[in-house]
PDB file of N, CA and C in Angstrom:
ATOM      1  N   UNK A   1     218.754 140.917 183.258  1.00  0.00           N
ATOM      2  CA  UNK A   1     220.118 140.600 183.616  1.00  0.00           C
ATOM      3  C   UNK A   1     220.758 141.670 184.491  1.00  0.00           C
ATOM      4  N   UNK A   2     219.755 142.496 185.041  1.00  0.00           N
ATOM      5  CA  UNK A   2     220.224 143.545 185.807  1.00  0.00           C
ATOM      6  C   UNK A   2     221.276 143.107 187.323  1.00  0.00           C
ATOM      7  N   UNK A   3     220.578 141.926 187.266  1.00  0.00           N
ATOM      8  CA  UNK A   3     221.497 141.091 188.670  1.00  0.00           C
ATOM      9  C   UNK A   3     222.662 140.490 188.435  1.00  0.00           C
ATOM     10  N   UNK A   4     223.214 140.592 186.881  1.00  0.00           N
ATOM     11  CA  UNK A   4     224.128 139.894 186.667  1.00  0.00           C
ATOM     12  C   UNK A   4     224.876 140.718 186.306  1.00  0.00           C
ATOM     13  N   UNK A   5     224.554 142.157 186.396  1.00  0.00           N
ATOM     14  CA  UNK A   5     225.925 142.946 185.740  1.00  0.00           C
ATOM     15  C   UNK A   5     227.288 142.705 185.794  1.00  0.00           C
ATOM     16  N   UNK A   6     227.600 142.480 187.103  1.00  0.00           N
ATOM     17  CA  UNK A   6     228.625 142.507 187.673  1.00  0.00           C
ATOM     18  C   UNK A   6     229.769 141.403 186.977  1.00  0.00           C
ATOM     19  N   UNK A   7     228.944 140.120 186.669  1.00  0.00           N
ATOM     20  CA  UNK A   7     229.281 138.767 186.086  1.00  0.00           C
ATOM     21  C   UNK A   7     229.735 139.622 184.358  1.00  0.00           C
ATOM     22  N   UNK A   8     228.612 140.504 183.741  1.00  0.00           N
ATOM     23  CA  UNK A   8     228.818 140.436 182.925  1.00  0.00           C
ATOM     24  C   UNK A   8     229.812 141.548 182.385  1.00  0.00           C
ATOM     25  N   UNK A   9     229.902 142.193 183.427  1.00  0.00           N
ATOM     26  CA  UNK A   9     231.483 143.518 183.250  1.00  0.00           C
ATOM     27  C   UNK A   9     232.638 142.642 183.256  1.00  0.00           C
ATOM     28  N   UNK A  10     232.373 141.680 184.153  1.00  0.00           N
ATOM     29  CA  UNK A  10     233.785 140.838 183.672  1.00  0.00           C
ATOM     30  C   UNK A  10     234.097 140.215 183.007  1.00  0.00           C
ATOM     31  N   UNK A  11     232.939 139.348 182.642  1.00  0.00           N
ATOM     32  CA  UNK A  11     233.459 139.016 180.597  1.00  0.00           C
ATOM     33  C   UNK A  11     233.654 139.849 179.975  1.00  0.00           C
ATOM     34  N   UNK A  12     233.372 141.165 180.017  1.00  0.00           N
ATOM     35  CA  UNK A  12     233.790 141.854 179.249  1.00  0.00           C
ATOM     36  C   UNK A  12     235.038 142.531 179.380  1.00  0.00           C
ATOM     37  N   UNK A  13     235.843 142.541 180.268  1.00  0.00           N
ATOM     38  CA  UNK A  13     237.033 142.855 181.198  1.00  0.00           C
ATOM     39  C   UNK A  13     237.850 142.014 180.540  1.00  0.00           C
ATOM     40  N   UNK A  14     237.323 140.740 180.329  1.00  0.00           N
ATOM     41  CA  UNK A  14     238.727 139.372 180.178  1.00  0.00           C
ATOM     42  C   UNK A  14     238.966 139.459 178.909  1.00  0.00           C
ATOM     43  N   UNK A  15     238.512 140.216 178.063  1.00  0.00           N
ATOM     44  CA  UNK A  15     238.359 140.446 176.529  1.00  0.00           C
ATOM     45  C   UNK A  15     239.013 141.766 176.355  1.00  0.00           C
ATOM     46  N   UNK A  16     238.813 143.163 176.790  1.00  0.00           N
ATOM     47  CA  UNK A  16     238.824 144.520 176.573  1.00  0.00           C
ATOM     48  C   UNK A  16     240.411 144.850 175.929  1.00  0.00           C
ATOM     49  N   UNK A  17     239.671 145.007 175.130  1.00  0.00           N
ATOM     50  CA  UNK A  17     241.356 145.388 174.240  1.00  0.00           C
ATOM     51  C   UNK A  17     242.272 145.826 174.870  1.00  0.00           C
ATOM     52  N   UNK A  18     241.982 146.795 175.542  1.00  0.00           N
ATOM     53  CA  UNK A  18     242.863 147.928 176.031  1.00  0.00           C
ATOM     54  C   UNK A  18     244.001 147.012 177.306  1.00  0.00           C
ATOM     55  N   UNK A  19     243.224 146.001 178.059  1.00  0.00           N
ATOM     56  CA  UNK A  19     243.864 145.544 178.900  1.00  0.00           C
ATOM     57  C   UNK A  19     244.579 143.911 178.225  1.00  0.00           C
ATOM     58  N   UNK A  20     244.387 143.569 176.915  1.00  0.00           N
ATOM     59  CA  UNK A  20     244.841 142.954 176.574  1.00  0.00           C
ATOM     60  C   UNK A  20     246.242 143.627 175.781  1.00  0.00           C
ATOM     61  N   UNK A  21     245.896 144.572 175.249  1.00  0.00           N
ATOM     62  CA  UNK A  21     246.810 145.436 174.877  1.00  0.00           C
ATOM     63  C   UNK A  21     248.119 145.701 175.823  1.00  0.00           C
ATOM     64  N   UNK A  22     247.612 146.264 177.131  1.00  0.00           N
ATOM     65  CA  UNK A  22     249.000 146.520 178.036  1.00  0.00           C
ATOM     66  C   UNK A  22     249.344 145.375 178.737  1.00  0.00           C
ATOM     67  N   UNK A  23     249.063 144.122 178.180  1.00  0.00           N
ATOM     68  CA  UNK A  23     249.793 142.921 178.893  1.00  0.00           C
ATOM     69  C   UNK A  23     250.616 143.009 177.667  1.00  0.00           C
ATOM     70  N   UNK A  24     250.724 143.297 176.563  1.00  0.00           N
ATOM     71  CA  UNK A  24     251.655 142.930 175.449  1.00  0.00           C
ATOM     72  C   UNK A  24     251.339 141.204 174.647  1.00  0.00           C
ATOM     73  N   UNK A  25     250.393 140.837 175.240  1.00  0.00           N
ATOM     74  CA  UNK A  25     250.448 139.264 174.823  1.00  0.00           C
ATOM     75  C   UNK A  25     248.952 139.177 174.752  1.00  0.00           C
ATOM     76  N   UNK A  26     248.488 138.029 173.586  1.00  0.00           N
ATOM     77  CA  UNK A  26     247.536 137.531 173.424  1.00  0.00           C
ATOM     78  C   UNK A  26     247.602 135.942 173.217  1.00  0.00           C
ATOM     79  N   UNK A  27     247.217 135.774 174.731  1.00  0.00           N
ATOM     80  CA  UNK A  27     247.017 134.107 174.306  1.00  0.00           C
ATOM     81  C   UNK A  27     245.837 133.325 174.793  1.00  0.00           C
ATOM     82  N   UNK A  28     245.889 131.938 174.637  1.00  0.00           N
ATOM     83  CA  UNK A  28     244.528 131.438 174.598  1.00  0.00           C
ATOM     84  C   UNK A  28     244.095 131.432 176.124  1.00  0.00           C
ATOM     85  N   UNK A  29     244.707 131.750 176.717  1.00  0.00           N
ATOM     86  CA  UNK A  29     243.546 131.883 178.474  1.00  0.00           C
ATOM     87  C   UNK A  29     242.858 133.403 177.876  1.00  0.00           C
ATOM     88  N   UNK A  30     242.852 134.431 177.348  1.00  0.00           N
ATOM     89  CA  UNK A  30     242.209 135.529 177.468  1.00  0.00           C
ATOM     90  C   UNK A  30     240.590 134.500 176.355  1.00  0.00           C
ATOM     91  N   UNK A  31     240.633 133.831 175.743  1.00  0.00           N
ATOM     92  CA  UNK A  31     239.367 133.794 174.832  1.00  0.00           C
ATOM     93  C   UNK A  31     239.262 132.486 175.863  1.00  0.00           C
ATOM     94  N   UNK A  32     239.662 131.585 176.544  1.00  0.00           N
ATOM     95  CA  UNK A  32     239.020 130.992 177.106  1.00  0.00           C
ATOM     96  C   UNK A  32     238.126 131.206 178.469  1.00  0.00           C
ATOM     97  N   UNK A  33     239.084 132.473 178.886  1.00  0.00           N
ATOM     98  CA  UNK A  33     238.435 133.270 180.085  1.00  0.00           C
ATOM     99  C   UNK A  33     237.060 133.656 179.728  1.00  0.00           C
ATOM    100  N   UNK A  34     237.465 134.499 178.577  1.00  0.00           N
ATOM    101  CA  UNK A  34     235.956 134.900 178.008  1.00  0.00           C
ATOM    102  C   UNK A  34     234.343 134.041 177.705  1.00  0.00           C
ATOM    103  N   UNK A  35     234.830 132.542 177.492  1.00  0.00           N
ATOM    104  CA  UNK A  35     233.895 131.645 177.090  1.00  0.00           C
ATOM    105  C   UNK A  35     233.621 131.325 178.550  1.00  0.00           C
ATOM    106  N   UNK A  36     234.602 131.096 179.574  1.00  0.00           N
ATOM    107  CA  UNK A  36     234.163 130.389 180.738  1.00  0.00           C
ATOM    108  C   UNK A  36     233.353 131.293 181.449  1.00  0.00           C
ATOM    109  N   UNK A  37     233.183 132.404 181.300  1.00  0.00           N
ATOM    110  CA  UNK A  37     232.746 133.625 182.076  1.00  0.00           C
ATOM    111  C   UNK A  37     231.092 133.775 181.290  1.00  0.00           C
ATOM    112  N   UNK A  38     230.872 133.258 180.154  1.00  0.00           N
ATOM    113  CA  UNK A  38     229.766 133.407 179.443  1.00  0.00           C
ATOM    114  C   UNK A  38     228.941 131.739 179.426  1.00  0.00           C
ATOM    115  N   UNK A  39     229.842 131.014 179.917  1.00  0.00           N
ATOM    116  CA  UNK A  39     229.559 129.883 180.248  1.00  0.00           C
ATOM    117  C   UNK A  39     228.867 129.977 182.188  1.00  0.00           C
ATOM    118  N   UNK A  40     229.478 130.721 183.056  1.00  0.00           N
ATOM    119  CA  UNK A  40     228.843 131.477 184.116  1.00  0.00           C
ATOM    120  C   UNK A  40     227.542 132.385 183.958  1.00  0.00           C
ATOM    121  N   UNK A  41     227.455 132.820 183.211  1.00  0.00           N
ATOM    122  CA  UNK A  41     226.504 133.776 182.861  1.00  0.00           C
ATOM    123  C   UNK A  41     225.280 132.685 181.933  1.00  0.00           C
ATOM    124  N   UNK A  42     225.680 132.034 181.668  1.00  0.00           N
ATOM    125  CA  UNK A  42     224.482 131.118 181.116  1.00  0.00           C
ATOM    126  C   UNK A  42     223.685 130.194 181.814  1.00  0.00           C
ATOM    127  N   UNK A  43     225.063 130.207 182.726  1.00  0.00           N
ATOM    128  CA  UNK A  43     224.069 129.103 184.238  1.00  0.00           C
ATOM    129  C   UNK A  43     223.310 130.083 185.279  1.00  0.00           C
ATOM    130  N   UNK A  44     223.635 130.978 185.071  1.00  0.00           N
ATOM    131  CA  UNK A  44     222.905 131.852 186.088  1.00  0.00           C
ATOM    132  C   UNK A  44     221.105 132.319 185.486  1.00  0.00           C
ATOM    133  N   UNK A  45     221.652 132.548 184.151  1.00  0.00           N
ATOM    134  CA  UNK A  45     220.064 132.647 183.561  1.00  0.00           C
ATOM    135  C   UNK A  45     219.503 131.175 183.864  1.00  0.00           C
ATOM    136  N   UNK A  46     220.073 129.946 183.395  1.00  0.00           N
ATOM    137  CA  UNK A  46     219.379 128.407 183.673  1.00  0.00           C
ATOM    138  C   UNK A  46     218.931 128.565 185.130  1.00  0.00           C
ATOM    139  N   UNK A  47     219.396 128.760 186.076  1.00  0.00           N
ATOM    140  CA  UNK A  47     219.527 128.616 187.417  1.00  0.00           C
ATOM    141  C   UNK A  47     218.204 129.296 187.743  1.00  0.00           C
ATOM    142  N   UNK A  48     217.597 130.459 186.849  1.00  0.00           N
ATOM    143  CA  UNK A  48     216.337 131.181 187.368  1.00  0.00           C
ATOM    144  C   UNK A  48     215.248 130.474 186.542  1.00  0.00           C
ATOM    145  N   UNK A  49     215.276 129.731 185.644  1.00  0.00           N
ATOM    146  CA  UNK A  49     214.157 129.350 184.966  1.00  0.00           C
ATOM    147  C   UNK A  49     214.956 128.199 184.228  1.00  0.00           C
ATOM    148  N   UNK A  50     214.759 127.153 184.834  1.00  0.00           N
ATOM    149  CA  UNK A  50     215.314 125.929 183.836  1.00  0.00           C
ATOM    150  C   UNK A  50     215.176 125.184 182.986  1.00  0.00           C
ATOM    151  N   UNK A  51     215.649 126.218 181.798  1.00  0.00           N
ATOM    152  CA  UNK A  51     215.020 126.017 180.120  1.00  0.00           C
ATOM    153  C   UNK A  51     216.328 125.663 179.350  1.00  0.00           C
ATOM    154  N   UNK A  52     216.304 124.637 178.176  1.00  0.00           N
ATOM    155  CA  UNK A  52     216.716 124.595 177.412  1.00  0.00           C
ATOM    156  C   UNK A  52     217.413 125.194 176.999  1.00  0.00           C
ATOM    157  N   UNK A  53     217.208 126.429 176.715  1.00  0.00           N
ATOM    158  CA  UNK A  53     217.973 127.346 175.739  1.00  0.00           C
ATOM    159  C   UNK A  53     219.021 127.794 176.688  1.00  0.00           C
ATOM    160  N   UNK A  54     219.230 128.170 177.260  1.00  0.00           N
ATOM    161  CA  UNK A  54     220.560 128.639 178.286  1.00  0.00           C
ATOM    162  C   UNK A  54     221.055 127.364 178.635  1.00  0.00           C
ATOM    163  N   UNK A  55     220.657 126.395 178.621  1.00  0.00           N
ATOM    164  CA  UNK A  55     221.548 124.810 178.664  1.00  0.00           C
ATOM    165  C   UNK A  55     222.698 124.348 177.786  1.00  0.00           C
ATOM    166  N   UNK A  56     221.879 124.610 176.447  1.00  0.00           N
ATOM    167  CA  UNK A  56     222.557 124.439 175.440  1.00  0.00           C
ATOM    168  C   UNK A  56     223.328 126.336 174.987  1.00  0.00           C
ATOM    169  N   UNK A  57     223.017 126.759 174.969  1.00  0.00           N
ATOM    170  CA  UNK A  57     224.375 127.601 174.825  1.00  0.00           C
ATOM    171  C   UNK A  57     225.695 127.782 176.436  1.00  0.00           C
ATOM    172  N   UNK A  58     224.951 126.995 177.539  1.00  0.00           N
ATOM    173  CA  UNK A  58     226.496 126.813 178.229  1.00  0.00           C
ATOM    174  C   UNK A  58     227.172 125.772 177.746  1.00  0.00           C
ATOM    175  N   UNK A  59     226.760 124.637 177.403  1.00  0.00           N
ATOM    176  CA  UNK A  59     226.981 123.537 176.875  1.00  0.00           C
ATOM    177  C   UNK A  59     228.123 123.978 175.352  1.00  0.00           C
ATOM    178  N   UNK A  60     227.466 125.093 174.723  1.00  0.00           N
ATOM    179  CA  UNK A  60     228.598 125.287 173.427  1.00  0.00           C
ATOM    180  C   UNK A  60     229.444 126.105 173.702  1.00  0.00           C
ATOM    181  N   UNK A  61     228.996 127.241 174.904  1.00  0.00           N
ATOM    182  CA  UNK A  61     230.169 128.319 175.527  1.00  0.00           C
ATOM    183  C   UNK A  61     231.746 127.264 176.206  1.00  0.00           C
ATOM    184  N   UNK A  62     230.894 126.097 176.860  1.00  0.00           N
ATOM    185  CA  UNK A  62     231.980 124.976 176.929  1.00  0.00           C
ATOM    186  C   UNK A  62     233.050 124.548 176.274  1.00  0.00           C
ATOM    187  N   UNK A  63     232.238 124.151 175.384  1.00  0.00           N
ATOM    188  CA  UNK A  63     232.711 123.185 174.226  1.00  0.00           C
ATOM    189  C   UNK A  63     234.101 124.182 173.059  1.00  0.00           C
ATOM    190  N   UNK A  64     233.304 125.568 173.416  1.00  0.00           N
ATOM    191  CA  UNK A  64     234.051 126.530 172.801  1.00  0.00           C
ATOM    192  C   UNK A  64     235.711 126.737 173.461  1.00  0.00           C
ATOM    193  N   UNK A  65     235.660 126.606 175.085  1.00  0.00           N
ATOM    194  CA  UNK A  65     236.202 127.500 175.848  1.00  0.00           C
ATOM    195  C   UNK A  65     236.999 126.077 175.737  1.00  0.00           C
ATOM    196  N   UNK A  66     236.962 124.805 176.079  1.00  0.00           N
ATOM    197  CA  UNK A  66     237.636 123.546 175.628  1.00  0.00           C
ATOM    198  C   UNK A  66     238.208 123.435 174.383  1.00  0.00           C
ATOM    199  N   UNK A  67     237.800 124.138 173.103  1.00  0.00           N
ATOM    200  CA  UNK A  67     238.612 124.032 172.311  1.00  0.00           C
ATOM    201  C   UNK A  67     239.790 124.844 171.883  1.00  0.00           C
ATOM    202  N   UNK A  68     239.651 126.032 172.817  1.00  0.00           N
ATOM    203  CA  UNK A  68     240.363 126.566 172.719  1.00  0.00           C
ATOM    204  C   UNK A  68     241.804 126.393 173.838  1.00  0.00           C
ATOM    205  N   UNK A  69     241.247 126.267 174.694  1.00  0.00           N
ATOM    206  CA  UNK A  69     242.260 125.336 176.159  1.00  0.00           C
ATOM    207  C   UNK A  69     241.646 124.380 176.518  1.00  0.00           C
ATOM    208  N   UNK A  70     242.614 123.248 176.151  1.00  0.00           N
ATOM    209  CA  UNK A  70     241.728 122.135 177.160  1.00  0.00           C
ATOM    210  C   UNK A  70     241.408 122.295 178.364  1.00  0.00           C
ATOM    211  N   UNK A  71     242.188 122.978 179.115  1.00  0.00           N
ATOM    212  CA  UNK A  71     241.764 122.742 180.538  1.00  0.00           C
ATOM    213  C   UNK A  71     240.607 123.773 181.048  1.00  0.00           C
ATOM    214  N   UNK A  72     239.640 123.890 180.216  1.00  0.00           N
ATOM    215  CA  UNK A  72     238.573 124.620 180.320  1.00  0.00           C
ATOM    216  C   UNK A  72     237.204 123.602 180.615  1.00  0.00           C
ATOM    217  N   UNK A  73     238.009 122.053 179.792  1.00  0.00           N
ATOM    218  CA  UNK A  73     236.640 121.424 180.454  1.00  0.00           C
ATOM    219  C   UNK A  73     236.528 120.746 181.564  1.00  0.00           C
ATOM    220  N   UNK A  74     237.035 121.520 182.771  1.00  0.00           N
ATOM    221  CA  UNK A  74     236.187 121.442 183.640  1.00  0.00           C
ATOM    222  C   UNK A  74     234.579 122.597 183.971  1.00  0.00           C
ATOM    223  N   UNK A  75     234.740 122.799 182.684  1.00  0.00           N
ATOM    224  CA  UNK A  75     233.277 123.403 182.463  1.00  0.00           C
ATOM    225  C   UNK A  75     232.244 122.542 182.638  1.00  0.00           C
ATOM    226  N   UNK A  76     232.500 121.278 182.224  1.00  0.00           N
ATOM    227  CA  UNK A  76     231.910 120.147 182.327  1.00  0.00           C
ATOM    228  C   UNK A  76     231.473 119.863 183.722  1.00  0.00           C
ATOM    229  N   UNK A  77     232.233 120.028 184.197  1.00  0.00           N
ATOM    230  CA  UNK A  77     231.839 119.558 185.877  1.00  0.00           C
ATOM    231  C   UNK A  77     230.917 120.602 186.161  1.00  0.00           C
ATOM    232  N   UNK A  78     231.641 121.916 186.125  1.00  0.00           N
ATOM    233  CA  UNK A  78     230.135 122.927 186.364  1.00  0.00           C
ATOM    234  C   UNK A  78     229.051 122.671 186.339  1.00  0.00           C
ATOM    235  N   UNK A  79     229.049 122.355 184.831  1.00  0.00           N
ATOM    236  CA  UNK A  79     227.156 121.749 183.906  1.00  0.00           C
ATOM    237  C   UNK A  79     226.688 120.931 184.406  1.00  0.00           C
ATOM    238  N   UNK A  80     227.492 120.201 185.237  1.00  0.00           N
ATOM    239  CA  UNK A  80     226.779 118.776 185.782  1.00  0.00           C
ATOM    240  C   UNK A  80     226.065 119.309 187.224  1.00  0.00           C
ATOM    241  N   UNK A  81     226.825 120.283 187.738  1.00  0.00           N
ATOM    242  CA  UNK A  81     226.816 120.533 189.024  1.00  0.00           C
ATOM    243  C   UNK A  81     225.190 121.240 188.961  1.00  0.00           C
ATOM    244  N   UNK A  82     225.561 122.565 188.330  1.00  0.00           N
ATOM    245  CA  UNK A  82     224.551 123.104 187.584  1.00  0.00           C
ATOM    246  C   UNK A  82     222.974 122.316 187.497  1.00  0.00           C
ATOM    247  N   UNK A  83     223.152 121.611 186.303  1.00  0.00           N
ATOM    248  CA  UNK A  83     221.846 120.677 185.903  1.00  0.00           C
ATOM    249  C   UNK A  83     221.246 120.097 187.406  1.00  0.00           C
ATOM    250  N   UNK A  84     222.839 119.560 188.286  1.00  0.00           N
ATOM    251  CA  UNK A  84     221.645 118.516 189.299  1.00  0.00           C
ATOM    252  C   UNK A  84     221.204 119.199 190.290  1.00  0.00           C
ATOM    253  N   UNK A  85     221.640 120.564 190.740  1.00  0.00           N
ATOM    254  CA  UNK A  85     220.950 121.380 191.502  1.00  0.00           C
ATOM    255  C   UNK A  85     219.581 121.939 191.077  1.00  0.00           C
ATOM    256  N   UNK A  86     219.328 122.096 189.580  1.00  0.00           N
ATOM    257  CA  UNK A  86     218.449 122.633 189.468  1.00  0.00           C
ATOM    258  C   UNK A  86     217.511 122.247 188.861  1.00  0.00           C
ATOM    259  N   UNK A  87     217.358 120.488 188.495  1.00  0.00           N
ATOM    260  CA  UNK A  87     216.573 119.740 188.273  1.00  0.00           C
ATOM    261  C   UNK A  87     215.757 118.852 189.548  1.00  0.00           C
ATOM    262  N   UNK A  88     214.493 119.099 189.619  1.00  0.00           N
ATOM    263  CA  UNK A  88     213.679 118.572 190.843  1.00  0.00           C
ATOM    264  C   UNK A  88     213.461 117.285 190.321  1.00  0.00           C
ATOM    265  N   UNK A  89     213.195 116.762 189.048  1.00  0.00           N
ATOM    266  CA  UNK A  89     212.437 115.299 188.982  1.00  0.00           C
ATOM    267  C   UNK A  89     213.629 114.907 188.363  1.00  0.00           C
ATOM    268  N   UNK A  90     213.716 113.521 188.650  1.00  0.00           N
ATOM    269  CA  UNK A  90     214.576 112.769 187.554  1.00  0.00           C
ATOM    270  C   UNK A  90     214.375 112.662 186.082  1.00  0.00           C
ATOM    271  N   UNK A  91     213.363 112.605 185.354  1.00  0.00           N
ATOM    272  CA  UNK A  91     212.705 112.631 184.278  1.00  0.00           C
ATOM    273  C   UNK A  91     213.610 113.674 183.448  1.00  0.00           C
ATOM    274  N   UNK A  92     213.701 114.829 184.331  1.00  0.00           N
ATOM    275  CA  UNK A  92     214.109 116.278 183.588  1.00  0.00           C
ATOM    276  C   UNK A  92     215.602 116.519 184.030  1.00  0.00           C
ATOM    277  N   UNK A  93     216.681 115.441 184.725  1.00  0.00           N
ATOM    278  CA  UNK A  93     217.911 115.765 185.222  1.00  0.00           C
ATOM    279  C   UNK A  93     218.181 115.102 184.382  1.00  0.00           C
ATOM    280  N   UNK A  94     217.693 113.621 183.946  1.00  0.00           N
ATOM    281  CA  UNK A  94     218.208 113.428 182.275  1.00  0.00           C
ATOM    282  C   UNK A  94     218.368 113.990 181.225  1.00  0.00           C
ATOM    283  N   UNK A  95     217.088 114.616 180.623  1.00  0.00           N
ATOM    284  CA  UNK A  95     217.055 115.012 179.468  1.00  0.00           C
ATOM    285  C   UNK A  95     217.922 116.230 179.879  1.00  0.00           C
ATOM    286  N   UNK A  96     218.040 117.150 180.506  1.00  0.00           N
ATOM    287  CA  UNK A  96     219.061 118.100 180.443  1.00  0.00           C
ATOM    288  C   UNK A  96     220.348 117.561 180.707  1.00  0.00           C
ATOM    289  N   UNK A  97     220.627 116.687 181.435  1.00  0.00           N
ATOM    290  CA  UNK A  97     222.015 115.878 181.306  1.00  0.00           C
ATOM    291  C   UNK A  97     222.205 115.303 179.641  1.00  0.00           C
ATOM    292  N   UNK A  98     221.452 114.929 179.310  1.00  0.00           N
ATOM    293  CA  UNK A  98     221.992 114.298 177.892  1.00  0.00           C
ATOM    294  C   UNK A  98     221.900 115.580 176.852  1.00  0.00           C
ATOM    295  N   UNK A  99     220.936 116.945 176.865  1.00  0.00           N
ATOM    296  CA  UNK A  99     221.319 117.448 176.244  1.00  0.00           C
ATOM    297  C   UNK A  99     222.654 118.624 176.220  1.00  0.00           C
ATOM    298  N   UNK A 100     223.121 118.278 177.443  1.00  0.00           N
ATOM    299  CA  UNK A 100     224.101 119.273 177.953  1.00  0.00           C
ATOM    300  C   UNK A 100     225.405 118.456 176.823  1.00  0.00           C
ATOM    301  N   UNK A 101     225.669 117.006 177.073  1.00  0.00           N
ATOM    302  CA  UNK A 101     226.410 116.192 176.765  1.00  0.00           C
ATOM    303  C   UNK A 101     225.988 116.024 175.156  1.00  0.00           C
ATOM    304  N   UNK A 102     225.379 115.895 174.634  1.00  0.00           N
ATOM    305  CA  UNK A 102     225.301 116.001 173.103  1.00  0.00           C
ATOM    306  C   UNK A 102     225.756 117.391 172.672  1.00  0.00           C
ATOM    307  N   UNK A 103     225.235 118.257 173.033  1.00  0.00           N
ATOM    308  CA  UNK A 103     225.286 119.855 172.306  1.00  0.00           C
ATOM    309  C   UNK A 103     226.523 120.064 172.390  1.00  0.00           C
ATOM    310  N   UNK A 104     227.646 119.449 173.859  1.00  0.00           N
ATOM    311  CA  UNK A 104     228.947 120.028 173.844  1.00  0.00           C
ATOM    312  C   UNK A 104     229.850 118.846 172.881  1.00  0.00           C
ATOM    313  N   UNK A 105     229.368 117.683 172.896  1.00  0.00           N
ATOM    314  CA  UNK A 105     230.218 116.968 171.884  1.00  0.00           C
ATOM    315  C   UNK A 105     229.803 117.502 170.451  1.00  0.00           C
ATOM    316  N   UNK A 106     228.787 117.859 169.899  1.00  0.00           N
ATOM    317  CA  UNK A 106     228.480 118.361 168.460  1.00  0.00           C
ATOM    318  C   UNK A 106     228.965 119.608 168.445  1.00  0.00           C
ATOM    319  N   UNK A 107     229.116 120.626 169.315  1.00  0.00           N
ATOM    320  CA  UNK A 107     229.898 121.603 169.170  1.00  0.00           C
ATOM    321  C   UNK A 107     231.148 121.953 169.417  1.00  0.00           C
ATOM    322  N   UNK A 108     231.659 120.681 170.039  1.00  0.00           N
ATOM    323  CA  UNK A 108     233.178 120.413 169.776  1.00  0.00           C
ATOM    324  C   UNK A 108     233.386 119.672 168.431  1.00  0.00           C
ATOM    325  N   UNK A 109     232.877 118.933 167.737  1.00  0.00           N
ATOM    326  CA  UNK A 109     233.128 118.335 166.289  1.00  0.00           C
ATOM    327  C   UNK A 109     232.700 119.628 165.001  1.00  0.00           C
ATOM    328  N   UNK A 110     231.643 120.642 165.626  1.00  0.00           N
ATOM    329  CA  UNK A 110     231.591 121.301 164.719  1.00  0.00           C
ATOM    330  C   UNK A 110     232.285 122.459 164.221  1.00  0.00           C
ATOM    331  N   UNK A 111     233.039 123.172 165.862  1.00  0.00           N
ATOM    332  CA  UNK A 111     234.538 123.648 166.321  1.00  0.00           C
ATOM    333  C   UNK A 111     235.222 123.564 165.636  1.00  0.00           C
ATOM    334  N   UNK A 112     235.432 121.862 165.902  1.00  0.00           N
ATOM    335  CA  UNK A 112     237.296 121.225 165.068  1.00  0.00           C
ATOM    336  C   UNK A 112     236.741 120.014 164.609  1.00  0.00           C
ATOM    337  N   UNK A 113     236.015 120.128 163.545  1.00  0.00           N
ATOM    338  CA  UNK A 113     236.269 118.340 163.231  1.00  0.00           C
ATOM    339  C   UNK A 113     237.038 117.825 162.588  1.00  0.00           C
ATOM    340  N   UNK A 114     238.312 118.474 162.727  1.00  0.00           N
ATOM    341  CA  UNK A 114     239.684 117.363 162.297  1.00  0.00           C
ATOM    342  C   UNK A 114     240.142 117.400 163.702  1.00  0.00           C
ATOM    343  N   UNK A 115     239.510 117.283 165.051  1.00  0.00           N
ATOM    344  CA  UNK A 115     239.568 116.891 166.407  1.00  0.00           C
ATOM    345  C   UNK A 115     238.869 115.538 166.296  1.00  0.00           C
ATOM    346  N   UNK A 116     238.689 114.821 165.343  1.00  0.00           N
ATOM    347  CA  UNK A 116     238.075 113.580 166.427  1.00  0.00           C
ATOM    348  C   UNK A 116     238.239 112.924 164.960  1.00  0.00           C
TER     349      UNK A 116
END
């Protein structure tokens, strides 16, 4: 992840006490910043080797960053964007399309399931 430092100083930036501290306020864009930024950082690992496992944790970094602000899922659009760039056969733009779309609805019910 040496190529991603940069991505990943800034999730850690959108979080850092200290600068949450001298805004005087804590509200839900600072933890949704944080999910959407780790939701970036998960497509970038997918993007070099397109596996499962970094699918489904952008898929719950989503689902996370949506439950906390809705207007985070346009994370969704990302994932889509994401998946169809970096799926060559159709065979495999499905199954990562449907598991992108299951993992973020089960981890939005498992989130809040007095949401649905």
């Amino acid at each position: 992840l040496k190529k991603h430092m940069g991505l990943l100083l800034a999730a850690y930036v959108a979080v850092f006490p200290e600068f949450v501290g001298m805004s005087k306020q804590v509200t839900a864009d600072t933890t949704a910043l944080f999910f959407m930024s780790l939701v970036l950082i998960m497509s970038l690992i997918y993007l070099e080797n397109a596996e499962t496992v970094p699918l489904v944790f952008m898929a719950l970094f989503a689902a996370m960053a949506t439950m906390e602000k809705w207007h985070s899922a346009v994370a969704c659009f990302y994932i889509a964007i994401v998946v169809t760039i970096s799926c060559k056969k159709m065979k495999l733009f499905f199954v990562h399309g449907f598991t992108a779309f299951v993992t973020y609805v089960l981890g939005m019910c498992v989130i809040a399931p007095n949401g649905f």
